[in-house]
C-alpha atoms as a PDB file:
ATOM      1  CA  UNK A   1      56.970   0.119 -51.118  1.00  0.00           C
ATOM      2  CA  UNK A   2      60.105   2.357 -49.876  1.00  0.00           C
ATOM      3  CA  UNK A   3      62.329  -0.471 -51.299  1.00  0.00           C
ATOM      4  CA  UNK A   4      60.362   0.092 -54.899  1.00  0.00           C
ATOM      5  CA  UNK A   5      60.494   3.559 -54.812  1.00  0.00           C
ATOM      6  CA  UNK A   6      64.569   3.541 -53.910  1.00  0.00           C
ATOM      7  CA  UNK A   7      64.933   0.955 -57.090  1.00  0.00           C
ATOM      8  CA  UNK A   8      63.298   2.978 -59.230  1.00  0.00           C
ATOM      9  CA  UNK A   9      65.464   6.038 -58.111  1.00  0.00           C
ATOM     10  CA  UNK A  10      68.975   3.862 -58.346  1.00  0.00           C
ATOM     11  CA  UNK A  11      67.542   2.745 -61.652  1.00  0.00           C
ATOM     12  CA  UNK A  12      66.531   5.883 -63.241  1.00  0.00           C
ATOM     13  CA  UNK A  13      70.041   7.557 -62.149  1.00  0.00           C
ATOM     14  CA  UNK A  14      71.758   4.215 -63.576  1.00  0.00           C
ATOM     15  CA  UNK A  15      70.382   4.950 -67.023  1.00  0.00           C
ATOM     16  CA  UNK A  16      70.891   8.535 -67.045  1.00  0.00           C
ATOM     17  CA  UNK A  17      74.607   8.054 -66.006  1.00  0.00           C
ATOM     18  CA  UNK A  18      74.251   4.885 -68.643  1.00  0.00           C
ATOM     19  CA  UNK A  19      73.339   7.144 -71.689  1.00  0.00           C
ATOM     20  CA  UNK A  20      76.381   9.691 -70.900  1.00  0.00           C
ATOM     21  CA  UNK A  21      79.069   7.193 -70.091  1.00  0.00           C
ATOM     22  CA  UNK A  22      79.931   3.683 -72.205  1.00  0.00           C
ATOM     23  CA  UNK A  23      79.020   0.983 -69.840  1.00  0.00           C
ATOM     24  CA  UNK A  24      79.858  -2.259 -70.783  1.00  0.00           C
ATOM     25  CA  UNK A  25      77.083  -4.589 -70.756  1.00  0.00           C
ATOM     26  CA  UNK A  26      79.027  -7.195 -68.971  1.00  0.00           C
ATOM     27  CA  UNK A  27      78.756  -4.418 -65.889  1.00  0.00           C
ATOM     28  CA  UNK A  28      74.876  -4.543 -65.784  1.00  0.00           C
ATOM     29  CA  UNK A  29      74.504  -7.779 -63.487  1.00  0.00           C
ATOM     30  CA  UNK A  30      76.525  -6.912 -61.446  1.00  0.00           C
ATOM     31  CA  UNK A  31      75.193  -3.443 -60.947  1.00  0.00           C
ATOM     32  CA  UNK A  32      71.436  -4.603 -61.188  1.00  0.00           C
ATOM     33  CA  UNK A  33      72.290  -6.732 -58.009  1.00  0.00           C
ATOM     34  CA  UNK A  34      73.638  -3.835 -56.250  1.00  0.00           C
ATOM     35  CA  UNK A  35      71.074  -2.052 -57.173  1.00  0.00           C
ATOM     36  CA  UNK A  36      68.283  -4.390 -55.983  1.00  0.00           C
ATOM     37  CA  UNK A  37      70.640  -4.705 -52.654  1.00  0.00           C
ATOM     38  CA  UNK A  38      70.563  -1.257 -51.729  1.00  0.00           C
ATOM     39  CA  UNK A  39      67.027  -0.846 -52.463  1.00  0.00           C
ATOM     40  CA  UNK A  40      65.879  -4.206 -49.988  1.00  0.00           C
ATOM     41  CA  UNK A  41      68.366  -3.066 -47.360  1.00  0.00           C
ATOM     42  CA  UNK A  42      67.335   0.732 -47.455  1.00  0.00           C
ATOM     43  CA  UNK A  43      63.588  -0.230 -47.401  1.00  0.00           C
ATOM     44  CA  UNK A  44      64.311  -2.726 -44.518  1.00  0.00           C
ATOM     45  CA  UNK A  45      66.042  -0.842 -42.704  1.00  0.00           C
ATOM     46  CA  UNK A  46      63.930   2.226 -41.971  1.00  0.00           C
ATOM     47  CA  UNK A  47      60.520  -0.128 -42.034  1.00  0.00           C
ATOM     48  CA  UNK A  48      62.385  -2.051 -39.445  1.00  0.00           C
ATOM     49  CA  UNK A  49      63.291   1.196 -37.024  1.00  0.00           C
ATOM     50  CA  UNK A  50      59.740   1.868 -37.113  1.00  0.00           C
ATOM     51  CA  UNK A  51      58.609  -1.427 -36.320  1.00  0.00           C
ATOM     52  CA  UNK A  52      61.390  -2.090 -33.838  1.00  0.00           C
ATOM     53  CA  UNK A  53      60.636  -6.010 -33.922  1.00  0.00           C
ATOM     54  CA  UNK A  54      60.982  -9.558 -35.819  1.00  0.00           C
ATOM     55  CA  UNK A  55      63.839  -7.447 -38.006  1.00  0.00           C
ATOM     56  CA  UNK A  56      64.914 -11.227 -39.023  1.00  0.00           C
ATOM     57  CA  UNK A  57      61.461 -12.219 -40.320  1.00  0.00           C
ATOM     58  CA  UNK A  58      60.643  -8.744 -41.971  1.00  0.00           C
ATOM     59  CA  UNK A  59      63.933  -8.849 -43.883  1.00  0.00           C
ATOM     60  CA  UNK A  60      63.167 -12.064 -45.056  1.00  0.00           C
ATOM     61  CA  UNK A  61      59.746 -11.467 -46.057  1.00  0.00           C
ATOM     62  CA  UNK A  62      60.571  -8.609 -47.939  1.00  0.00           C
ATOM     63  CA  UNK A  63      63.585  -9.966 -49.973  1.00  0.00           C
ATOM     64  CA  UNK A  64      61.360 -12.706 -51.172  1.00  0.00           C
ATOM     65  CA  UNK A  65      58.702 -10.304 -52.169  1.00  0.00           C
ATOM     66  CA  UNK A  66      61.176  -8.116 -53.933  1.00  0.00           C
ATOM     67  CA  UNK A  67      62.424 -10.759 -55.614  1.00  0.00           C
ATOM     68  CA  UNK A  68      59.509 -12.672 -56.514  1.00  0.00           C
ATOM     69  CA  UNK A  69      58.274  -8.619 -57.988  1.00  0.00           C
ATOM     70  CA  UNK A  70      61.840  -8.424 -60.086  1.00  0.00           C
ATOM     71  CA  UNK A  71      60.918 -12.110 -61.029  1.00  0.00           C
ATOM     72  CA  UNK A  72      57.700 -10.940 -62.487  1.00  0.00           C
ATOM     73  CA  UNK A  73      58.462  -8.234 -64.070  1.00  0.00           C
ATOM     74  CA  UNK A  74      60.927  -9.405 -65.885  1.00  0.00           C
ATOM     75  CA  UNK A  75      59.176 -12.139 -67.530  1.00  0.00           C
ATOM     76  CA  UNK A  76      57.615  -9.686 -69.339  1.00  0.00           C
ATOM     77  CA  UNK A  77      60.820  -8.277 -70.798  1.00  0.00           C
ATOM     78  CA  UNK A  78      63.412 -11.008 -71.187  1.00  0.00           C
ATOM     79  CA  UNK A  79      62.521 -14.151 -68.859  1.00  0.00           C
ATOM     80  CA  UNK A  80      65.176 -14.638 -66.113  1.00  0.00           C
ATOM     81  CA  UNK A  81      64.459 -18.490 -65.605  1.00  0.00           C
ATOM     82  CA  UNK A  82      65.703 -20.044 -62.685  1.00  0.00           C
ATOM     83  CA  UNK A  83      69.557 -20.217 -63.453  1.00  0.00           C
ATOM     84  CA  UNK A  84      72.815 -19.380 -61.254  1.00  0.00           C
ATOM     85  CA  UNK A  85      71.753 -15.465 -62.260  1.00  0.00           C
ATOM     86  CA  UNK A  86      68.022 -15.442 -60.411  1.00  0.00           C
ATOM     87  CA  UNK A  87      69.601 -17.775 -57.713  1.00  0.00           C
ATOM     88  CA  UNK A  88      72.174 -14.969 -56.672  1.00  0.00           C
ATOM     89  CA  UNK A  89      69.683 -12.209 -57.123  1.00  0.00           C
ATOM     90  CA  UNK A  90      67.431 -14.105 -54.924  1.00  0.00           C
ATOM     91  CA  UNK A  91      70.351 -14.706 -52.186  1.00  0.00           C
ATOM     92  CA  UNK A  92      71.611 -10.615 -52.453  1.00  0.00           C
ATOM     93  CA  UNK A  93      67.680  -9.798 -52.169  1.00  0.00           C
ATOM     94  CA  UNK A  94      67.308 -12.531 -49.047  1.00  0.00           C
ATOM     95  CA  UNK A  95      70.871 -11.194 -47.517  1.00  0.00           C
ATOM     96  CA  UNK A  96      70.695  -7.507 -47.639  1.00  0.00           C
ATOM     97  CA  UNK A  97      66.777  -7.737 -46.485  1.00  0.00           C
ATOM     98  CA  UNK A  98      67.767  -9.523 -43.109  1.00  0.00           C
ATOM     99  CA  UNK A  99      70.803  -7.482 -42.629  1.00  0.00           C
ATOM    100  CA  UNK A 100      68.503  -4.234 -43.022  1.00  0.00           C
ATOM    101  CA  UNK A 101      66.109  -6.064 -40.595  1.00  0.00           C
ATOM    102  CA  UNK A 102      68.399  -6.925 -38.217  1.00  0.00           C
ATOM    103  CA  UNK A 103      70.321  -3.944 -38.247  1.00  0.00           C
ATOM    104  CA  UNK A 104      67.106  -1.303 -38.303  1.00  0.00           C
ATOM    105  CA  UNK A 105      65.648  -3.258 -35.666  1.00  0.00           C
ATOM    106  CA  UNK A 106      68.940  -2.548 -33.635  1.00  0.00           C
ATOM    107  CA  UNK A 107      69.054   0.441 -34.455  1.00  0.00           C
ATOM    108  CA  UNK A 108      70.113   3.326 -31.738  1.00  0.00           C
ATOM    109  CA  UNK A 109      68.631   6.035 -33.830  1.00  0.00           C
ATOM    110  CA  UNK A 110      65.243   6.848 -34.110  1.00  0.00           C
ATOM    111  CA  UNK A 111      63.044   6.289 -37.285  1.00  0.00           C
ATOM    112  CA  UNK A 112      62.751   8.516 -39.678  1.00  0.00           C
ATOM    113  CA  UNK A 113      59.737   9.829 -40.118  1.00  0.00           C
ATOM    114  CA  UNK A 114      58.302   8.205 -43.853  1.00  0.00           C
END
């Protein structure tokens, strides 16, 4: 859910910053997969420092779930398909989730408290 609601921050600020500055449209993959990065590994992360176990496996879980959400969604909009374009999304989502994981998990710090 915290990864959702971080998207859906990055994404709102992304079109507001999209609407006063020319961004070419050639930019947008690459910043929709940052975008979906930051969200998975923010989300991880802090879910992980409250759990404080199985970092690996909840970074996993939740990069596939992410995914399979973005995956959904936007069939409904313009189908992604499974081409080299879902297949990266899917590896940033499965990468940055297990690096949150791990890293929240080893966390020294605390968790915040959500």
């Amino acid at each position: 859910v915290l990864a959702s609601v971080i998207c859906a921050v990055l994404l709102a600020i992304i079109s507001f910053l999209a609407l006063k500055v020319d961004l070419p449209l050639s930019s947008l993959p690459f910043i929709m997969n940052a975008v979906a990065g930051i969200s998975v590994f923010s989300g991880v992360f802090f879910t992980a420092q409250k759990v404080r176990n199985r970092g690996f496996f909840l970074g996993l879980c939740t990069g596939i779930l992410f995914f399979a959400v973005m995956l959904l969604v936007s069939a409904f909009s313009e189908p992604m398909g499974v081409g080299i374009s879902a297949l990266i999304k899917l590896a940033v989502c499965l990468i940055f989730g297990i690096l949150g994981g791990v890293l929240g998990v080893n966390s020294k710090q605390k968790a915040l408290p959500l």
